[in-house]
Protein backbone atom coordinates (compact mmCIF):
# COMPACT_ATOMS: atom_id res chain seq x y z
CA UNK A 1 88.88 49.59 -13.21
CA UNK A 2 88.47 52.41 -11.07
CA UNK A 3 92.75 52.66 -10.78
CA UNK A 4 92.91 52.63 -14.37
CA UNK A 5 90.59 55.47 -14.87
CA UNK A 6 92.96 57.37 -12.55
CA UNK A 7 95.70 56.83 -14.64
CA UNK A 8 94.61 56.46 -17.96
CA UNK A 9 91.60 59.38 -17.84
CA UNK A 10 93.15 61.22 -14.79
CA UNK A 11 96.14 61.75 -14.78
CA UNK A 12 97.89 60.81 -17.86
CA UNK A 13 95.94 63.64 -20.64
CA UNK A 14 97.23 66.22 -17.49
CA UNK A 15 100.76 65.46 -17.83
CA UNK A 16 100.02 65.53 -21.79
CA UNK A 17 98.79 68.45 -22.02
CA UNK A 18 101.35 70.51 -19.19
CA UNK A 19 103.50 69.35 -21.57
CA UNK A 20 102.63 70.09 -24.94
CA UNK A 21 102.01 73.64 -22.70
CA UNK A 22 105.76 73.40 -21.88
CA UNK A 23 106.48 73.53 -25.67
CA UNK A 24 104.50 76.16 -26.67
CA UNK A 25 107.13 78.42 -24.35
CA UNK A 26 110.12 76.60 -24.53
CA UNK A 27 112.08 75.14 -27.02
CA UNK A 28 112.62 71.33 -26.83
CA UNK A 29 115.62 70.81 -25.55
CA UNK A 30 115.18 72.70 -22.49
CA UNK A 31 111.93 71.35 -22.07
CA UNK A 32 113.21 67.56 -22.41
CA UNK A 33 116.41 68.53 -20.05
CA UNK A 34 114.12 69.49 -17.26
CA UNK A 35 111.73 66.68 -17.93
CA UNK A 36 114.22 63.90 -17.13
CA UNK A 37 114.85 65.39 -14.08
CA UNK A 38 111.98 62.89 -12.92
CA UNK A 39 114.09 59.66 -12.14
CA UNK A 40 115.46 62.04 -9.07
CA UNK A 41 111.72 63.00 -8.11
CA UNK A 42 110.56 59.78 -8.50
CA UNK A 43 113.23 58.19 -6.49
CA UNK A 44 112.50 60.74 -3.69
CA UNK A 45 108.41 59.77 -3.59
CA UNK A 46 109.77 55.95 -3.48
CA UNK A 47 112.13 56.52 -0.63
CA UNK A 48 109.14 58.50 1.24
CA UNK A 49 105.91 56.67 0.42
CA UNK A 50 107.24 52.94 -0.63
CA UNK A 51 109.73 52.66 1.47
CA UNK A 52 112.62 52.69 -0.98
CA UNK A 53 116.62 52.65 0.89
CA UNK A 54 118.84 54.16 -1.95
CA UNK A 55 122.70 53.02 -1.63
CA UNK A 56 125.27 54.35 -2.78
CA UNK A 57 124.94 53.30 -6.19
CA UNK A 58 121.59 54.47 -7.14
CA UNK A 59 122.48 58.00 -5.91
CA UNK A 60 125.91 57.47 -8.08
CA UNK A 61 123.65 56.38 -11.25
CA UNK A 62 121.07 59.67 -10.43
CA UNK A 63 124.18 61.84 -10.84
CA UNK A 64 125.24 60.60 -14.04
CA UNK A 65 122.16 59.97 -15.79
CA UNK A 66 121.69 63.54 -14.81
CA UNK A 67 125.02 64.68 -15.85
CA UNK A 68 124.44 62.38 -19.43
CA UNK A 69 121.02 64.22 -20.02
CA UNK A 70 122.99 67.53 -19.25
CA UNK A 71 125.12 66.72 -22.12
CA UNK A 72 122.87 65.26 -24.47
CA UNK A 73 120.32 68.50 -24.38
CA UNK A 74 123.42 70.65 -23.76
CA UNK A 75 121.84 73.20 -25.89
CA UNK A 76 119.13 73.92 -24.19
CA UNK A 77 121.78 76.09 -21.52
CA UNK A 78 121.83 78.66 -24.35
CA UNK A 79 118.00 78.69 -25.47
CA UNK A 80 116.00 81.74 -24.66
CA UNK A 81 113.83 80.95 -21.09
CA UNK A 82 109.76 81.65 -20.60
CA UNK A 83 109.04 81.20 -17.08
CA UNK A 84 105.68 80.20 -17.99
CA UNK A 85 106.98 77.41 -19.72
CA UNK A 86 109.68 76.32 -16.59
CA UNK A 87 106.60 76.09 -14.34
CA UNK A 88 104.77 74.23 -17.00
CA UNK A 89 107.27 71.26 -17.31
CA UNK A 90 107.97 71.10 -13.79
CA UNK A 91 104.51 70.62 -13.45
CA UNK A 92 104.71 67.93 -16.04
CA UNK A 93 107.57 66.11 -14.41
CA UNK A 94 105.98 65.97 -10.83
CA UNK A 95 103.19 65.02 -12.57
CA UNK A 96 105.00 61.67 -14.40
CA UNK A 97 106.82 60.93 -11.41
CA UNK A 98 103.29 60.69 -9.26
CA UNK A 99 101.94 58.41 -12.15
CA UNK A 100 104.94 56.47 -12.09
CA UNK A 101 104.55 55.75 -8.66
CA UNK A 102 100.95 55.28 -8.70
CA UNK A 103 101.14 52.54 -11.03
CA UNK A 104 103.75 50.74 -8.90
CA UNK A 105 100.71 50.72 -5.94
CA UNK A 106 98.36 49.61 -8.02
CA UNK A 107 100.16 47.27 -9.83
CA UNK A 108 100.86 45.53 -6.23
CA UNK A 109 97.75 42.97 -6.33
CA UNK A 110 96.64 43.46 -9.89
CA UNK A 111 97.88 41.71 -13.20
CA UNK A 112 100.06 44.91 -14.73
CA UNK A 113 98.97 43.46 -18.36
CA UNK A 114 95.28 43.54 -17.04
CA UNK A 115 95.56 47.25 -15.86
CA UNK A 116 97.10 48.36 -18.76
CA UNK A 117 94.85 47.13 -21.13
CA UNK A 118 92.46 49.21 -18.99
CA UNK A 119 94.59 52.59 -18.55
CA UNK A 120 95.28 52.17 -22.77
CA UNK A 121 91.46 51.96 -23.00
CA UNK A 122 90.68 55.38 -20.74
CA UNK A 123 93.20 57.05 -22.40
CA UNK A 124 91.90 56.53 -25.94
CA UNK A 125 88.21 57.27 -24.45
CA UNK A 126 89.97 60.81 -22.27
CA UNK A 127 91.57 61.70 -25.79
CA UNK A 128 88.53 61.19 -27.89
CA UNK A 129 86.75 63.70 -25.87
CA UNK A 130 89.02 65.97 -26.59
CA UNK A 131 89.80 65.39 -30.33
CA UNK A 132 87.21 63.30 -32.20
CA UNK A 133 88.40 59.72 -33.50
CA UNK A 134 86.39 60.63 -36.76
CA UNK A 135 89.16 63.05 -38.13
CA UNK A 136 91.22 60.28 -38.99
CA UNK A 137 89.27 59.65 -41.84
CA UNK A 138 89.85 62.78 -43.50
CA UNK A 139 93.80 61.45 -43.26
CA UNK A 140 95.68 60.03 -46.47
CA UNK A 141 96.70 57.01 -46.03
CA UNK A 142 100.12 57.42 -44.86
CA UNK A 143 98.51 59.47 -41.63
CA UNK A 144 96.90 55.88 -41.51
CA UNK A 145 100.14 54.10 -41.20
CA UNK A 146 101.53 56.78 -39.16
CA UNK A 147 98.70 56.74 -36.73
CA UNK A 148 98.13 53.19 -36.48
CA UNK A 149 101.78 52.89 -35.78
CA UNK A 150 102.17 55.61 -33.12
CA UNK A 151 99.08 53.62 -31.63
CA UNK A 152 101.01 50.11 -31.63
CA UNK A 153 104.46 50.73 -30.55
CA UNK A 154 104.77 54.09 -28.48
CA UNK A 155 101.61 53.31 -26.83
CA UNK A 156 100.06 50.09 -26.53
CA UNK A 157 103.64 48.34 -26.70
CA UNK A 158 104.91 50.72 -24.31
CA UNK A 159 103.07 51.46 -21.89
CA UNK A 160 102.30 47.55 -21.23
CA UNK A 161 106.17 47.36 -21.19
CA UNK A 162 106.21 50.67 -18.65
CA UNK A 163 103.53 48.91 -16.50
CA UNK A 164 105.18 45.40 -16.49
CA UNK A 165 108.75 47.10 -15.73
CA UNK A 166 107.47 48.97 -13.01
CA UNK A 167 105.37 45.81 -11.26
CA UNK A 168 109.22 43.88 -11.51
CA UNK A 169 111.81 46.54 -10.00
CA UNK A 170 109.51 49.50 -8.90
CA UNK A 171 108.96 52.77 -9.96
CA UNK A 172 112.45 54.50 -9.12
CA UNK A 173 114.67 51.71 -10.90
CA UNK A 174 111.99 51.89 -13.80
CA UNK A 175 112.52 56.04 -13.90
CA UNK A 176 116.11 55.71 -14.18
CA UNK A 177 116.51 52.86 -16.89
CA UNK A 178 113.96 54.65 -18.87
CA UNK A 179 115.77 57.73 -19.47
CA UNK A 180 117.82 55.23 -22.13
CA UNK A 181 114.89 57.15 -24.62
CA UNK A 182 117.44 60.23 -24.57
CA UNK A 183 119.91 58.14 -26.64
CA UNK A 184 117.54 56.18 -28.64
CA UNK A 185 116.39 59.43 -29.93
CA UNK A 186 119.83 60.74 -30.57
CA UNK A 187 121.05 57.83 -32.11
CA UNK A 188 117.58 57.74 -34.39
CA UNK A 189 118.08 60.51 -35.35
CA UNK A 190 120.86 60.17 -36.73
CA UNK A 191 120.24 57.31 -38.48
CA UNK A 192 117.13 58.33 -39.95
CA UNK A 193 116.69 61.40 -40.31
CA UNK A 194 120.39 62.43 -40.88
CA UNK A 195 120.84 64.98 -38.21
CA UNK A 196 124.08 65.48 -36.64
CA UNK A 197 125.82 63.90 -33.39
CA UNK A 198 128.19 65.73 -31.86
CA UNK A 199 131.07 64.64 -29.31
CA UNK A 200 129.41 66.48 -26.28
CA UNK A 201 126.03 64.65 -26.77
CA UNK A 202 128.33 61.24 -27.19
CA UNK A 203 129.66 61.65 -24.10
CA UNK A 204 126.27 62.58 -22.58
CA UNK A 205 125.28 59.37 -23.80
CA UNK A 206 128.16 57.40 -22.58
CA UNK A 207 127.10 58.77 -19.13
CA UNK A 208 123.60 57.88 -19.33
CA UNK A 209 124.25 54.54 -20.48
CA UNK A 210 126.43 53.96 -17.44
CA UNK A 211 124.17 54.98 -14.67
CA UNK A 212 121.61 52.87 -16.08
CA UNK A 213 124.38 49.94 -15.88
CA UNK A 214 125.29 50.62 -12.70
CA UNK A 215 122.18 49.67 -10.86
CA UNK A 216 121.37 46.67 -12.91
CA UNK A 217 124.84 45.13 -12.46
CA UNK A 218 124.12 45.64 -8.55
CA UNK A 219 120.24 43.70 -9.21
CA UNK A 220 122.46 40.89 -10.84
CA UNK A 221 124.76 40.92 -8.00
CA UNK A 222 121.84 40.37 -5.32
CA UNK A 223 120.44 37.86 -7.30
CA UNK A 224 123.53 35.97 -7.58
CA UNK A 225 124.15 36.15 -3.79
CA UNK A 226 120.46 35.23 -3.20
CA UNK A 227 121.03 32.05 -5.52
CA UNK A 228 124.00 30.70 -3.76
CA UNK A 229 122.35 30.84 -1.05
């Protein structure tokens, strides 16, 4: 319980709130291009504190999903810069990247469902402190629906999903298959809410879809060998 206090009370409102600081000096596509920069810090704390050996592949995917994200937030290259906010989301990212790893140790001898359950829990409890639950009933009762959903799916669903990722392939190969959310968003966008595509962020998503094949094709690959065998 104590590990999921960490993460869910700890650490987790500290990355939320360096980055809704990020925003309030940035605009959001520069925030979100520096942001996924945390599949390369993340593989870096692997390879130092779990042990991780990168081949040639994962550095191969690193640069692409880098070069994809590049692409897909291209915009943010001509967006006004507040320094404050640069040191706010780098903050943020080394922030993520620690929790991602964190939850990889302490997911070693615990049931990753269990924890989560846990980490969901301290979360809610961290971000009731902060903003009372009670406000909700002044809502209509689409902020009902809207609430209740954002409580379901982007949290509950996946940060169980996060936690049972990360117990299965480790934090570094969970970092870089996750920044997939870049084209979801793009491509939801666009389906929803009408907004337009254009062919740079296509090919930044191209690129991002292929480093995250990259390294799964190689997992299939060892698996295969290991089978034969």
């Amino acid at each position: 319980m104590l590990k999921a206090a960490v993460l869910g009370a700890g650490i987790y409102p500290v990355q939320s709130w360096l980055f809704i600081k990020a925003l309030q000096h940035l605009p959001a596509s520069t925030t979100s291009l520096i942001y996924y920069l945390y599949p390369v810090v993340t593989t870096l704390i692997a390879v130092i504190f779990t042990g991780l050996r990168p081949n040639k592949t994962i550095y191969q995917s690193l640069l692409l999903i880098l070069a994809g994200c590049g692409l897909v937030f291209y915009n943010a290259f001509t967006q006004a810069v507040d320094i404050r906010g640069i040191w706010f989301i780098l903050a943020c990212m080394v922030t993520f990247s620690i929790y991602l790893t964190l939850v990889q140790r302490f997911t070693e001898n615990d049931e990753a469902q269990r924890i989560s359950i846990w980490v969901i829990f301290f979360m809610a409890a961290a971000v009731s402190c902060i903003s009372p639950p009670t406000t909700i009933l002044a809502q209509p009762l689409k902020g009902w629906g809207i609430a209740i959903g954002l409580g379901l799916i982007p949290t509950a669903l996946a940060i169980s999903l996060l936690y049972r990722a990360i117990e299965k392939i480790g934090s570094a190969y969970t970092a870089m298959f996750s920044t997939v959310e870049p084209v979801t968003t793009v491509l939801l966008a666009t389906l929803m809410l009408d907004e337009p595509m254009d062919i740079i962020q296509l090919a930044g998503m191209v690129l991002i879809i292929t480093g995250i094949i990259m390294p799964n094709l190689g997992l299939i690959r060892e698996k295969t060998i290991i089978s034969a065998k």
